[in-house]
Protein backbone atom coordinates (compact mmCIF):
# COMPACT_ATOMS: atom_id res chain seq x y z
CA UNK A 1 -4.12 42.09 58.52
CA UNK A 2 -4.75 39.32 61.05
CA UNK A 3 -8.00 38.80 62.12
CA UNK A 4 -7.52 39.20 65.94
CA UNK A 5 -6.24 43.03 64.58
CA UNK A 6 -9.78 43.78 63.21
CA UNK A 7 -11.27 44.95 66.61
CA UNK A 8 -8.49 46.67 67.34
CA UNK A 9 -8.48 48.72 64.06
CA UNK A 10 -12.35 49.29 64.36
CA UNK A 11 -12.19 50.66 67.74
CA UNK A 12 -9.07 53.47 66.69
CA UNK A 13 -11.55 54.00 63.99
CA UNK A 14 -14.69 54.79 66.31
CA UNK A 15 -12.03 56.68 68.87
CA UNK A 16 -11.06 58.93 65.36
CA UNK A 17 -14.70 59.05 64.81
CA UNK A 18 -15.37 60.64 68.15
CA UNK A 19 -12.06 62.94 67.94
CA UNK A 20 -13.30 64.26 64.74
CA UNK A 21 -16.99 64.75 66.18
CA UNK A 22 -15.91 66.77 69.15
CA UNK A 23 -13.20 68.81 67.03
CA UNK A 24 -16.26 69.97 64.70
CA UNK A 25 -18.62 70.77 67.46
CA UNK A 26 -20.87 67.49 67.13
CA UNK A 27 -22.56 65.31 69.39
CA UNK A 28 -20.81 61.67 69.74
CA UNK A 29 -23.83 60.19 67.89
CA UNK A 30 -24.36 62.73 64.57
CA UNK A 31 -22.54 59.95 62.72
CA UNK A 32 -21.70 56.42 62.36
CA UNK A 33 -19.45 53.70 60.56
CA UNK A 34 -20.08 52.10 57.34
CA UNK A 35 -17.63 49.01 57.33
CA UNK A 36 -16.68 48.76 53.83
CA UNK A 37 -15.97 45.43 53.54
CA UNK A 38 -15.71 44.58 49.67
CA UNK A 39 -12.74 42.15 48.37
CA UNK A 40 -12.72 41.00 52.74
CA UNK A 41 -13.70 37.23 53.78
CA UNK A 42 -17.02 36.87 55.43
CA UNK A 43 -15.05 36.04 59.02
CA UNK A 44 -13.00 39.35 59.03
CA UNK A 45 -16.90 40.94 58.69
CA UNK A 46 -17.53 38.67 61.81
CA UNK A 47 -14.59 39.73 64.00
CA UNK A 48 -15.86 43.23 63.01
CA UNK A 49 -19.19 42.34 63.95
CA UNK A 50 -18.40 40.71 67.44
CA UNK A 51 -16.43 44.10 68.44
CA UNK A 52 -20.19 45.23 67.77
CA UNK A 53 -20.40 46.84 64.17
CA UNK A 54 -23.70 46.27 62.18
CA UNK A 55 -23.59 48.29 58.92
CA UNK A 56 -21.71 46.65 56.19
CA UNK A 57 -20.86 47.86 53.01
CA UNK A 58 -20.40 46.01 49.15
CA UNK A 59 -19.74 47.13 46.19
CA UNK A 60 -20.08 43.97 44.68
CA UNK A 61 -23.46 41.69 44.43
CA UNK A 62 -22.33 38.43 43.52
CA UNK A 63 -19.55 38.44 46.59
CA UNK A 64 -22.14 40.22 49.16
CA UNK A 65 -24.98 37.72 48.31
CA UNK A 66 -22.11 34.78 49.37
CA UNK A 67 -21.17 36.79 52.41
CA UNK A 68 -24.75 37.37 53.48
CA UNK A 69 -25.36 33.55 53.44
CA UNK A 70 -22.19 32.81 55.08
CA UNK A 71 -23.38 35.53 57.91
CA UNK A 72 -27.04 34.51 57.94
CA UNK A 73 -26.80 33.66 61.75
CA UNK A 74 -26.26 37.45 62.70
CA UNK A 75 -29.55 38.37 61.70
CA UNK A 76 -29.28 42.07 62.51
CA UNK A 77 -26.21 43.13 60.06
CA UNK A 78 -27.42 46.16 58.00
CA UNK A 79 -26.53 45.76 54.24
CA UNK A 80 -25.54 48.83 52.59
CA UNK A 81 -25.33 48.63 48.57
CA UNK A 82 -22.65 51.18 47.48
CA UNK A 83 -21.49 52.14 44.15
CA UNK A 84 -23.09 52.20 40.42
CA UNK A 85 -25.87 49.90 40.31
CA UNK A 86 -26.91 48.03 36.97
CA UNK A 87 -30.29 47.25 35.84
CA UNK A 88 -29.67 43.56 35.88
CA UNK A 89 -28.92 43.77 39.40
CA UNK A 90 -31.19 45.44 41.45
CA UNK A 91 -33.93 42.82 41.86
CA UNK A 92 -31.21 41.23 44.03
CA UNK A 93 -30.20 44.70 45.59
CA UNK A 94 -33.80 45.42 46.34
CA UNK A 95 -34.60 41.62 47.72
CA UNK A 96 -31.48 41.66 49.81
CA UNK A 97 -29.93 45.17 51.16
CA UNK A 98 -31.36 47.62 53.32
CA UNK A 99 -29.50 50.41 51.84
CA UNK A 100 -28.46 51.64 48.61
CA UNK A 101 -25.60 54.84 48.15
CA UNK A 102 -25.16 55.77 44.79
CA UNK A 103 -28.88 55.98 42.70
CA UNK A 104 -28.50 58.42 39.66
CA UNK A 105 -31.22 57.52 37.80
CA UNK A 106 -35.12 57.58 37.48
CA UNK A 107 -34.74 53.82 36.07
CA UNK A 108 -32.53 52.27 38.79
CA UNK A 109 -34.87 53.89 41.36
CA UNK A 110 -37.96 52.46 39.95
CA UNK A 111 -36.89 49.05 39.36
CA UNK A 112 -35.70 48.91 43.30
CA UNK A 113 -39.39 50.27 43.88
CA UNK A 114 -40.95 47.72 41.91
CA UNK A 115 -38.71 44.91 43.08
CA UNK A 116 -38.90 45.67 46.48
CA UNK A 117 -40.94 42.92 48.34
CA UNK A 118 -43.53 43.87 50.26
CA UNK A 119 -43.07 42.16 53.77
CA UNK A 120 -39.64 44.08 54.25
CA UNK A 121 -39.51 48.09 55.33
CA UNK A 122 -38.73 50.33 52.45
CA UNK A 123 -35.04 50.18 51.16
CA UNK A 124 -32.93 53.23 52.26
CA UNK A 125 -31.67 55.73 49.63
CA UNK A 126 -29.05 57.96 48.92
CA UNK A 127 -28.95 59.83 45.21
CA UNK A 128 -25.24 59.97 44.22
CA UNK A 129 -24.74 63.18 43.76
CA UNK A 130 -21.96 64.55 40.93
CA UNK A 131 -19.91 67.44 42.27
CA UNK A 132 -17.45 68.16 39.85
CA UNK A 133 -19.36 68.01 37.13
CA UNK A 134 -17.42 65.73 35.38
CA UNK A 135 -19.32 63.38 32.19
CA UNK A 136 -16.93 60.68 33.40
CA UNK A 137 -18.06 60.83 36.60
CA UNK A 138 -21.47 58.86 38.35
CA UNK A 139 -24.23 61.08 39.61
CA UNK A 140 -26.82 62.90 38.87
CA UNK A 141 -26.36 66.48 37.94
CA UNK A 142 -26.77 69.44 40.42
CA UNK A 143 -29.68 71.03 38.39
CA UNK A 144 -31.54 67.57 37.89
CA UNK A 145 -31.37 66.43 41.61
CA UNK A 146 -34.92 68.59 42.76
CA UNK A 147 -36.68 66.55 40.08
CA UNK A 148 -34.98 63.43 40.70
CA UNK A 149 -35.42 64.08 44.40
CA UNK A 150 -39.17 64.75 43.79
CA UNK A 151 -39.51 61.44 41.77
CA UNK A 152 -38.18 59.13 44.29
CA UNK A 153 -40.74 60.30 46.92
CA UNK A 154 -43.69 59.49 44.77
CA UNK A 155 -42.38 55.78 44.68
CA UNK A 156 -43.47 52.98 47.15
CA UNK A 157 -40.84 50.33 48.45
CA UNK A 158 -37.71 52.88 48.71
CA UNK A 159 -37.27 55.87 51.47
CA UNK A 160 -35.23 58.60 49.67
CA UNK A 161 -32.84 59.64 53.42
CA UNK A 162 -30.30 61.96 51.72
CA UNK A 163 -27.23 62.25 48.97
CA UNK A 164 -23.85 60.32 48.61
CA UNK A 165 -20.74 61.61 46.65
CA UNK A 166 -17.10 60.32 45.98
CA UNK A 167 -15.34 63.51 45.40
CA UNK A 168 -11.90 63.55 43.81
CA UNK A 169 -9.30 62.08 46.02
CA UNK A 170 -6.78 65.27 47.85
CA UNK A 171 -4.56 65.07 50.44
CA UNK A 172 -5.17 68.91 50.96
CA UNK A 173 -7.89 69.31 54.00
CA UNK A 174 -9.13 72.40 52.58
CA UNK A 175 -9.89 71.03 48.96
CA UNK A 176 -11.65 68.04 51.06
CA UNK A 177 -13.72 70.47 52.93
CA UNK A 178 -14.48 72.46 50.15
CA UNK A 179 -15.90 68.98 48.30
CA UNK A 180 -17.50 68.10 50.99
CA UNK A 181 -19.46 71.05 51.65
CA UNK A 182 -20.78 71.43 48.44
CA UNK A 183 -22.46 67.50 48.73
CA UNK A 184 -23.80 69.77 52.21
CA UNK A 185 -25.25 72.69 50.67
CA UNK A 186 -27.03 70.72 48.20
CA UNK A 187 -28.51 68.51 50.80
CA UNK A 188 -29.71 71.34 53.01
CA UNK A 189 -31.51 72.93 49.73
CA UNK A 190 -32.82 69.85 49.58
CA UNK A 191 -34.68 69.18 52.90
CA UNK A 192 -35.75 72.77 52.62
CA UNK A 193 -37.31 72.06 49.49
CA UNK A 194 -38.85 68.33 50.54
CA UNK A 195 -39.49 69.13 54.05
CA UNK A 196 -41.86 66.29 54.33
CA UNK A 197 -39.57 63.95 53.44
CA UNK A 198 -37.28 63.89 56.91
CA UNK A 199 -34.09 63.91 54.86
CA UNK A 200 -31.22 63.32 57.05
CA UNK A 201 -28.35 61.26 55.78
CA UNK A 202 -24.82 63.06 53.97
CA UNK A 203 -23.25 59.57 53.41
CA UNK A 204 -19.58 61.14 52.70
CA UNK A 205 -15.83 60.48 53.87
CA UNK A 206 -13.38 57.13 53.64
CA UNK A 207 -10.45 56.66 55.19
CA UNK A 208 -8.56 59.06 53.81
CA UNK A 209 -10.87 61.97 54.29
CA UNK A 210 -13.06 61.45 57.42
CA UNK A 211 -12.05 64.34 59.16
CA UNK A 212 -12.76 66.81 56.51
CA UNK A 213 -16.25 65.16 56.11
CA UNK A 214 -17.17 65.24 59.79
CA UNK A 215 -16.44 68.80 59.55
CA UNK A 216 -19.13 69.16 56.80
CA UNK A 217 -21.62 67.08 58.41
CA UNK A 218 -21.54 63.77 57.10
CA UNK A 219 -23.39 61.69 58.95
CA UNK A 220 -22.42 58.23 57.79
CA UNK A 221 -18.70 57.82 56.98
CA UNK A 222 -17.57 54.87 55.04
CA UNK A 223 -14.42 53.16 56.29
CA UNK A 224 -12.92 50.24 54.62
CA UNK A 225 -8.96 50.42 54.76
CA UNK A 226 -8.94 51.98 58.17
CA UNK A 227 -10.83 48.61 59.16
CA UNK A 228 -9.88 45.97 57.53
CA UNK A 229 -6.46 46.73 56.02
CA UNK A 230 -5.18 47.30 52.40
CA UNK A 231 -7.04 46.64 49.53
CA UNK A 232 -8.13 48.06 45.57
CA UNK A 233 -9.63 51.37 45.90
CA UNK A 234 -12.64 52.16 44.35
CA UNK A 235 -16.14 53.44 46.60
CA UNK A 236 -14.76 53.58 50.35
């Protein structure tokens, strides 16, 4: 995809955004754009940029770390961590992302407390959540997310803001819905039970499946292909 095409796809993606906003009911703000922007050069995240995007999302440290150098004059881009995150790794996540979608575990959560230095705001978190139940699948399990939940609160250095999920892939808009809206149910149990904690963020729906999400109440959809063009699947 040329780069002059890159505002041009990101703006049909914000006018799909809003379509699928006002079809549900929603006001034009309840959700936003996560560019995912994994396996792209650090200029096609700058053409998104100057048509006025700020979140970013990586999947991958080593190639985020170069691309947040190679940005480091656009010193309000949002860094968004997404995916399974590895023990070795999260002194860099927690030194150099503002947000992280996909903790499972007590250990990862701990480590980005720990790690987190203490002149920069709290790192954003959303537990990965595991909806079909699947032992091949990342997330934490249904019945171990109030505990989980309830230990990420207690920690300094990390905000817990709501649950992530990547739900089987369907072209069917009903099985997509019906995915979707169990990530939804779990999350409203969950501010009901932490009400204190301000929960507010379903991070839910690529490119594929935005629509259906919207629907559900996501309120940060993650949009990589739809942006940037064609590339290996795997966390948008």
């Amino acid at each position: 995809m040329p780069e002059a095409s890159v505002s041009e796809s990101l703006s049909s993606a914000r006018e799909r955004l809003q379509a699928a906003l006002s079809a549900a009911g929603r006001p034009d703000d309840a959700a936003r754009l996560l560019a995912v922007s994994k396996t792209k050069p650090a200029d096609m995240l700058r053409q998104a940029y100057l048509a006025g995007q700020r979140a970013f999302g990586e999947n991958y440290l080593q190639e985020a770390l170069e691309k947040r150098q190679a940005l480091a004059d656009l010193d309000d881009i949002e860094w968004h961590f997404i995916g399974a995150l590895q023990s070795n790794k999260t002194r860099d996540v927690a030194e150099h992302f503002d947000w992280v979608h996909g903790v499972d575990r007590e250990k990862i959560a701990r480590r980005l407390s720990e790690q987190r230095p203490a002149e920069l705001e709290a790192i954003n978190v959303c537990l990965q959540l595991n909806i079909s139940g699947e032992s091949s699948k990342s997330g934490v399990a249904l019945a171990d997310l109030p505990a989980l939940a309830e230990t990420l609160l207690s920690l300094p250095g990390i905000r817990l803001r709501g649950l992530m999920a990547l739900p089987a892939p369907s072209d069917d808009f009903r099985q997509q819905r019906h995915a979707f809206r169990q990530l939804a149910t779990a999350f409203a149990e969950l501010q009901e039970r932490f009400p204190e904690a301000r929960l507010d963020t379903l991070s839910m729906g690529m490119s594929g499946d935005l629509e259906a999400a919207i629907a559900e109440g996501a309120t940060i959809v993650r949009l990589g292909t739809a942006i940037f063009g064609s590339r290996p699947p795997s966390g948008e």
